[in-house]
PDB file of N, CA and C in Angstrom:
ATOM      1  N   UNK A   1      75.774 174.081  88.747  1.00  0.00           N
ATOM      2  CA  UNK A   1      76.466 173.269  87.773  1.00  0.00           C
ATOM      3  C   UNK A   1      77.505 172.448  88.525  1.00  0.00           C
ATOM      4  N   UNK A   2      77.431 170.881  88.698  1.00  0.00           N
ATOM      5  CA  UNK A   2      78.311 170.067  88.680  1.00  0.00           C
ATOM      6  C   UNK A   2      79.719 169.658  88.082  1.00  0.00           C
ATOM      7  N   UNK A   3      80.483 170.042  88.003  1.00  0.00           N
ATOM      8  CA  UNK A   3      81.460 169.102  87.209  1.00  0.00           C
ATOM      9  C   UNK A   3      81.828 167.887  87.531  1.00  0.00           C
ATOM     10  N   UNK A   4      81.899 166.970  86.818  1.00  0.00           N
ATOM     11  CA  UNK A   4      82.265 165.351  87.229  1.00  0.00           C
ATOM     12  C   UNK A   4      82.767 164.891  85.767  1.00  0.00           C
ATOM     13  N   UNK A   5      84.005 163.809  86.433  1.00  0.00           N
ATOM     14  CA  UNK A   5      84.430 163.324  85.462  1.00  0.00           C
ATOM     15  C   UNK A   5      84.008 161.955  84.708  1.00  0.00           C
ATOM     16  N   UNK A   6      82.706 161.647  85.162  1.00  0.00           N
ATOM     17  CA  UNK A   6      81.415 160.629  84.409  1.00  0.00           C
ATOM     18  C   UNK A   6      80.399 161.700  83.729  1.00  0.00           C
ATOM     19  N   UNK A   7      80.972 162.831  83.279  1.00  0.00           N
ATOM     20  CA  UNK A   7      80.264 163.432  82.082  1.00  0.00           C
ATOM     21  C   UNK A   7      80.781 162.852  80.928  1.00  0.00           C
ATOM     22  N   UNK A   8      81.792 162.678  80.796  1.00  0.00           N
ATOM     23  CA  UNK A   8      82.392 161.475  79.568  1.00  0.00           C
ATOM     24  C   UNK A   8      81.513 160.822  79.510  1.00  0.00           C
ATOM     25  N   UNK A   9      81.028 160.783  77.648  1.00  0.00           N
ATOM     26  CA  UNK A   9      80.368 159.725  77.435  1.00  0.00           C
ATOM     27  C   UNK A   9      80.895 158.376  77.447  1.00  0.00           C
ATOM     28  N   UNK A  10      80.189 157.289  77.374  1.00  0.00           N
ATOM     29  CA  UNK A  10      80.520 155.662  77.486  1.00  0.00           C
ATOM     30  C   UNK A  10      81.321 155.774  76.101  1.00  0.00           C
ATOM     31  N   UNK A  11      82.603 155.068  76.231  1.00  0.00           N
ATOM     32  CA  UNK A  11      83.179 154.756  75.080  1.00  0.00           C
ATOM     33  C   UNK A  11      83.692 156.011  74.379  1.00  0.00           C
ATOM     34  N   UNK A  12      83.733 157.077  74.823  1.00  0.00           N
ATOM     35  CA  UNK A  12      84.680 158.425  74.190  1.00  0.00           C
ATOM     36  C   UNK A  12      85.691 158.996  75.316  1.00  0.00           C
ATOM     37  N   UNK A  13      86.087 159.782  74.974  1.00  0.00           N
ATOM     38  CA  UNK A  13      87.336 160.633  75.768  1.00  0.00           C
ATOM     39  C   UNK A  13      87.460 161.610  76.346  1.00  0.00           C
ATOM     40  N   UNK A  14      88.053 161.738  77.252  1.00  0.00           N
ATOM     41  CA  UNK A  14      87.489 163.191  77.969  1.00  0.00           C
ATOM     42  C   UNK A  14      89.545 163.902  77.821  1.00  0.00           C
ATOM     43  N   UNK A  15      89.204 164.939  77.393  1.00  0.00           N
ATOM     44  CA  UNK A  15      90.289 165.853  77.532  1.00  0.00           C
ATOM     45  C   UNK A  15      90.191 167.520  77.875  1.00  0.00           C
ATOM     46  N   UNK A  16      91.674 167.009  78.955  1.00  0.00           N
ATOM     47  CA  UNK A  16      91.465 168.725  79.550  1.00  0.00           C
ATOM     48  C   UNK A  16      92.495 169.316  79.062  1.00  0.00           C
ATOM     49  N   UNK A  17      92.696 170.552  78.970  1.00  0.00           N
ATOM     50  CA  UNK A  17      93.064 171.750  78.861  1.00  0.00           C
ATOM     51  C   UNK A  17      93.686 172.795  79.301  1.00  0.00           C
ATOM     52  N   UNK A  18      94.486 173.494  79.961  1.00  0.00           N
ATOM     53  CA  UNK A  18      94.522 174.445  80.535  1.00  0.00           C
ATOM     54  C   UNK A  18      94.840 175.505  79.679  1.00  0.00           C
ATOM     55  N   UNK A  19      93.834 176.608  79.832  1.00  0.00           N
ATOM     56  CA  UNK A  19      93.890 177.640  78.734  1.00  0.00           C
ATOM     57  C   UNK A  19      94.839 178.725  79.511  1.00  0.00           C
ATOM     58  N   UNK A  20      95.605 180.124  78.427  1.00  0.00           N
ATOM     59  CA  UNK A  20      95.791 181.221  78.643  1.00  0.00           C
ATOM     60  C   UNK A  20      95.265 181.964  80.092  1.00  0.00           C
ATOM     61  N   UNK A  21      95.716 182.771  80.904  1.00  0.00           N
ATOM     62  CA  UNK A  21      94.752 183.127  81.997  1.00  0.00           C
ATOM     63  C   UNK A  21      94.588 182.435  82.966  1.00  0.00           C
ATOM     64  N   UNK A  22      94.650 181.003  83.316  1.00  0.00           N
ATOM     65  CA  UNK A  22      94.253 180.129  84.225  1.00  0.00           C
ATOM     66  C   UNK A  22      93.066 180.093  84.350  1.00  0.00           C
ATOM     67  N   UNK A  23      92.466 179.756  83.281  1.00  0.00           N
ATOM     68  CA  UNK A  23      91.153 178.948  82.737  1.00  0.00           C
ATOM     69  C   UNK A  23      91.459 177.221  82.025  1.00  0.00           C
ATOM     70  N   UNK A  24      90.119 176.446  82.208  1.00  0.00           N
ATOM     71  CA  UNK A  24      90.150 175.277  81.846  1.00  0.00           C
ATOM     72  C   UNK A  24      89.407 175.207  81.031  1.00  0.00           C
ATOM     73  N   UNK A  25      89.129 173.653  79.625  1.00  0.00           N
ATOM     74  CA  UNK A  25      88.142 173.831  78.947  1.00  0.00           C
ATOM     75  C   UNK A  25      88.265 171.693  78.956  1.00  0.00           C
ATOM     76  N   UNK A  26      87.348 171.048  79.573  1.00  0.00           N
ATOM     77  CA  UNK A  26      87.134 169.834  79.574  1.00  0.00           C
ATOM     78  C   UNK A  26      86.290 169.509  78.535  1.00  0.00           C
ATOM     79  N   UNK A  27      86.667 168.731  77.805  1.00  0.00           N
ATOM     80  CA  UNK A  27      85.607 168.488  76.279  1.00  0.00           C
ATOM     81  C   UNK A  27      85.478 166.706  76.750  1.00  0.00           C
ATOM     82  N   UNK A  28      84.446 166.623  76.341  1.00  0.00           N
ATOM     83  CA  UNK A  28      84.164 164.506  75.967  1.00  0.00           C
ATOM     84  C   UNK A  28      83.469 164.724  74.948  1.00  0.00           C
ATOM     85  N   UNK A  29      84.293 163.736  74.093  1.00  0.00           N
ATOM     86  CA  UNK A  29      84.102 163.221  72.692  1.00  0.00           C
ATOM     87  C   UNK A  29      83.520 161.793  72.512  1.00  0.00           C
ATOM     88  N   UNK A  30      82.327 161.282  71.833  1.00  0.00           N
ATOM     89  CA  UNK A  30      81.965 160.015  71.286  1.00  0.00           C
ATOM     90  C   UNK A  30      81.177 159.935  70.620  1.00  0.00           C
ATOM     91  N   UNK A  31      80.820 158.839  69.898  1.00  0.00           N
ATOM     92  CA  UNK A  31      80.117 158.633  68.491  1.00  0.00           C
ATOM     93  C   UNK A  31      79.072 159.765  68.104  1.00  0.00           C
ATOM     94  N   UNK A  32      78.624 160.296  69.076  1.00  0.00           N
ATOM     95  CA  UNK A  32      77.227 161.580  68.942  1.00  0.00           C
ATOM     96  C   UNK A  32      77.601 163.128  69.126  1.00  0.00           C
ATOM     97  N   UNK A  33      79.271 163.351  69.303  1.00  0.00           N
ATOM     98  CA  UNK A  33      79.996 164.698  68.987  1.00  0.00           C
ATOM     99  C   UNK A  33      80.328 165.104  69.859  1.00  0.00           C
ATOM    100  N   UNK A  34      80.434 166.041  71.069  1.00  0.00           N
ATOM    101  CA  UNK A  34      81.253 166.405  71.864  1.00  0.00           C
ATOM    102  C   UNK A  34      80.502 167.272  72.338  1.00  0.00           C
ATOM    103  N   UNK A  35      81.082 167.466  73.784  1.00  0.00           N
ATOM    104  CA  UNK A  35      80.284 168.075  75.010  1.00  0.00           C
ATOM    105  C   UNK A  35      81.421 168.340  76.112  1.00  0.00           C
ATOM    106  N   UNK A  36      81.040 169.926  76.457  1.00  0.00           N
ATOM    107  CA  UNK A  36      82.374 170.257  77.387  1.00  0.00           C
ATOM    108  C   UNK A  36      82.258 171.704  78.353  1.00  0.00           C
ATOM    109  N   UNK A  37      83.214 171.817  79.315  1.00  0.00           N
ATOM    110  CA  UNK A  37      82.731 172.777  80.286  1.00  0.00           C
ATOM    111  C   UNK A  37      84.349 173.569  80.318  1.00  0.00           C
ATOM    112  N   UNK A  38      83.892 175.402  80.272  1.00  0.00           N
ATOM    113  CA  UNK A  38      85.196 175.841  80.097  1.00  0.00           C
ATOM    114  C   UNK A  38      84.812 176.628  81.268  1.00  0.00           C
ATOM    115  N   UNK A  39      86.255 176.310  81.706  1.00  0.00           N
ATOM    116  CA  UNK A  39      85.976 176.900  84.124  1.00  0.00           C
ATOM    117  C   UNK A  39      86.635 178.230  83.300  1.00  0.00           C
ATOM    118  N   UNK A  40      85.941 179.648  83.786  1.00  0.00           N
ATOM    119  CA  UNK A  40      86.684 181.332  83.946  1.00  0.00           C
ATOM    120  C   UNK A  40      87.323 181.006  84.733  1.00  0.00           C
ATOM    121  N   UNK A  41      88.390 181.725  84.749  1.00  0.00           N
ATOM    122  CA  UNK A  41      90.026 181.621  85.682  1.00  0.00           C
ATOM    123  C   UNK A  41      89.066 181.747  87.125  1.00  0.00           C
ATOM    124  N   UNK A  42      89.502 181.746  88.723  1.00  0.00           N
ATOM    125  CA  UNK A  42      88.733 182.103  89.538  1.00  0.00           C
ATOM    126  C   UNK A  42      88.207 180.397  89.686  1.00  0.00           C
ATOM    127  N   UNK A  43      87.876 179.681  88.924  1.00  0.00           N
ATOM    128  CA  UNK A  43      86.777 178.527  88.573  1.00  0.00           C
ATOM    129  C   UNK A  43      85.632 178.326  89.246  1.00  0.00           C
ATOM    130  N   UNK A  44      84.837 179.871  89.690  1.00  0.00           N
ATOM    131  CA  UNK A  44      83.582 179.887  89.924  1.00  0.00           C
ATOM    132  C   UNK A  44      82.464 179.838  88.906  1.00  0.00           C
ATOM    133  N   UNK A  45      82.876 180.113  87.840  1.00  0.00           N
ATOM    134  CA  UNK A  45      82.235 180.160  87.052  1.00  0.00           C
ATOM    135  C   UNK A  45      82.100 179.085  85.209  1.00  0.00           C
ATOM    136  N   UNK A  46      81.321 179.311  84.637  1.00  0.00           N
ATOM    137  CA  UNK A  46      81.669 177.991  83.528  1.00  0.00           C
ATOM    138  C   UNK A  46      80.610 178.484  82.742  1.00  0.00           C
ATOM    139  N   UNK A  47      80.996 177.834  81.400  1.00  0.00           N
ATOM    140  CA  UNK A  47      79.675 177.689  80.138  1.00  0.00           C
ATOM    141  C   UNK A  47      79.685 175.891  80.298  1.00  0.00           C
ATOM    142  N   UNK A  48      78.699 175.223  79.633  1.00  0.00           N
ATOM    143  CA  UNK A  48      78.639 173.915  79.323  1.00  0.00           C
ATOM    144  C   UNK A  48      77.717 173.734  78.137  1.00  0.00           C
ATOM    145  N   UNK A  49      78.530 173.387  77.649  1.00  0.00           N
ATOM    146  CA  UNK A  49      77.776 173.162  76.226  1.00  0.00           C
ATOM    147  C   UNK A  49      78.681 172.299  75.008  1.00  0.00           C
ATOM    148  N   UNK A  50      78.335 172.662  73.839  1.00  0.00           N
ATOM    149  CA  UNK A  50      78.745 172.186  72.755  1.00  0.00           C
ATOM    150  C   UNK A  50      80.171 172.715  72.113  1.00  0.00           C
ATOM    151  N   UNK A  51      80.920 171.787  71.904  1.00  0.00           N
ATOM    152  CA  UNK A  51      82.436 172.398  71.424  1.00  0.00           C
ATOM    153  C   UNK A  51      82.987 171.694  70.670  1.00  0.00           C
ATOM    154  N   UNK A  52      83.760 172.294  68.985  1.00  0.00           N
ATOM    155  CA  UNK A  52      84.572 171.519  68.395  1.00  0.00           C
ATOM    156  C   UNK A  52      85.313 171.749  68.208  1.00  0.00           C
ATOM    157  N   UNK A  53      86.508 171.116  68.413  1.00  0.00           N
ATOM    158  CA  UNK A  53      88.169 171.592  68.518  1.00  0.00           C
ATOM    159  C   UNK A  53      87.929 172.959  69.426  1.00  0.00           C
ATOM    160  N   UNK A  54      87.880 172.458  70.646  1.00  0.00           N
ATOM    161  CA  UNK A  54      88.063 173.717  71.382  1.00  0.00           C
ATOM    162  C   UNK A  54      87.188 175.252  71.143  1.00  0.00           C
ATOM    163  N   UNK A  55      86.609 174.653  70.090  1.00  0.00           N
ATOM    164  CA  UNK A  55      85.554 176.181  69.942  1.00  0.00           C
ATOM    165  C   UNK A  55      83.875 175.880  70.476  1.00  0.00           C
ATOM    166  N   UNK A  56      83.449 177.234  71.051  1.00  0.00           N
ATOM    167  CA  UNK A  56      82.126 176.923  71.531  1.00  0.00           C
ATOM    168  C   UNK A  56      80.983 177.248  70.541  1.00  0.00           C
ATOM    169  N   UNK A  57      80.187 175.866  70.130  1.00  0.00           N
ATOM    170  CA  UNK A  57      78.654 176.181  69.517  1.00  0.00           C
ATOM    171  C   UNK A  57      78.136 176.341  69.903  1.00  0.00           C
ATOM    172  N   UNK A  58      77.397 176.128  71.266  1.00  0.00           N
ATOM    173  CA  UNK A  58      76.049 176.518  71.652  1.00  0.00           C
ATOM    174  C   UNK A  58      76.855 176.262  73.099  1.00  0.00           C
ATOM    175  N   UNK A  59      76.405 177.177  74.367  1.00  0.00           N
ATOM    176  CA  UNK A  59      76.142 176.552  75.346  1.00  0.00           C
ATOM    177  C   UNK A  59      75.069 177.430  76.793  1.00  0.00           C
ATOM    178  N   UNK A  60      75.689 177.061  78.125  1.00  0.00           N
ATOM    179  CA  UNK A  60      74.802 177.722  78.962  1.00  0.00           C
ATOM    180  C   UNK A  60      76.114 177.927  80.054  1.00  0.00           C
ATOM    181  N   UNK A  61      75.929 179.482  80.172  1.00  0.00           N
ATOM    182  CA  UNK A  61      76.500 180.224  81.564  1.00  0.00           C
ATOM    183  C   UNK A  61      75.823 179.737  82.835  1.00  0.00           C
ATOM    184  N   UNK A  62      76.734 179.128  84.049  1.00  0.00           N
ATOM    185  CA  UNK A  62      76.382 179.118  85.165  1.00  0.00           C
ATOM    186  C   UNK A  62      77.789 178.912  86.263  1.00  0.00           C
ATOM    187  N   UNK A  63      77.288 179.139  87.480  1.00  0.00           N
ATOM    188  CA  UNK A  63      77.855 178.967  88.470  1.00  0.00           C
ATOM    189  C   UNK A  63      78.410 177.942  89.270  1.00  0.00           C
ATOM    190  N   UNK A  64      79.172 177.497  89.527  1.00  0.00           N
ATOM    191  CA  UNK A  64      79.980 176.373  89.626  1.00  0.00           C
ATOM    192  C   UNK A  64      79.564 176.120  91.085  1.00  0.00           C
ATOM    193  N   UNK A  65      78.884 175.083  91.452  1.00  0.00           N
ATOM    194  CA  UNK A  65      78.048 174.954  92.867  1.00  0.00           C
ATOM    195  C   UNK A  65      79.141 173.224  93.319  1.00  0.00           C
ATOM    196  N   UNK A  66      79.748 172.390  92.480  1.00  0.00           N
ATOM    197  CA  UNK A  66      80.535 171.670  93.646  1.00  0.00           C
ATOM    198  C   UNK A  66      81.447 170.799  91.988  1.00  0.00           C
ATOM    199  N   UNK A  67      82.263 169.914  92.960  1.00  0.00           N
ATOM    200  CA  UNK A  67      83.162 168.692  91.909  1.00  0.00           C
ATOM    201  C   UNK A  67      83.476 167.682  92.606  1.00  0.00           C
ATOM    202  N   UNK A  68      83.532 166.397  91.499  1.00  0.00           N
ATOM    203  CA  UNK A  68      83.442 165.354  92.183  1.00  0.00           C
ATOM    204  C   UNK A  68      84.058 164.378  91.516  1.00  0.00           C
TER     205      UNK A  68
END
């Protein structure tokens, strides 16, 4: 799993977070709903998936392999 900050969609917003613990949760928001990656403290690790107001609907556990 990549993180990059051209996961923002065209024309929406990207906002970060710093949660409780020293965890992160990056959400991008635009016309088609929102999409976002929450780093476990450590920031080896992440879900990426679907989130509204900070809560997770659907996503996928993986391993944090680089950032850019």
């Amino acid at each position: 799993m990549i993180i990059s900050k051209q996961s923002a969609q065209a024309g929406g917003s990207l906002k970060i977070q710093r949660r409780e613990g020293g965890s992160f949760l990056f959400e991008s928001s635009g016309a088609d709903g929102g999409t976002g990656t929450y780093l476990y403290p450590g920031l080896e690790r992440a879900i990426r998936g679907e989130f509204r107001k900070g809560r997770l609907i659907s996503g996928r556990y993986g391993k944090v392999t680089g950032a850019r």
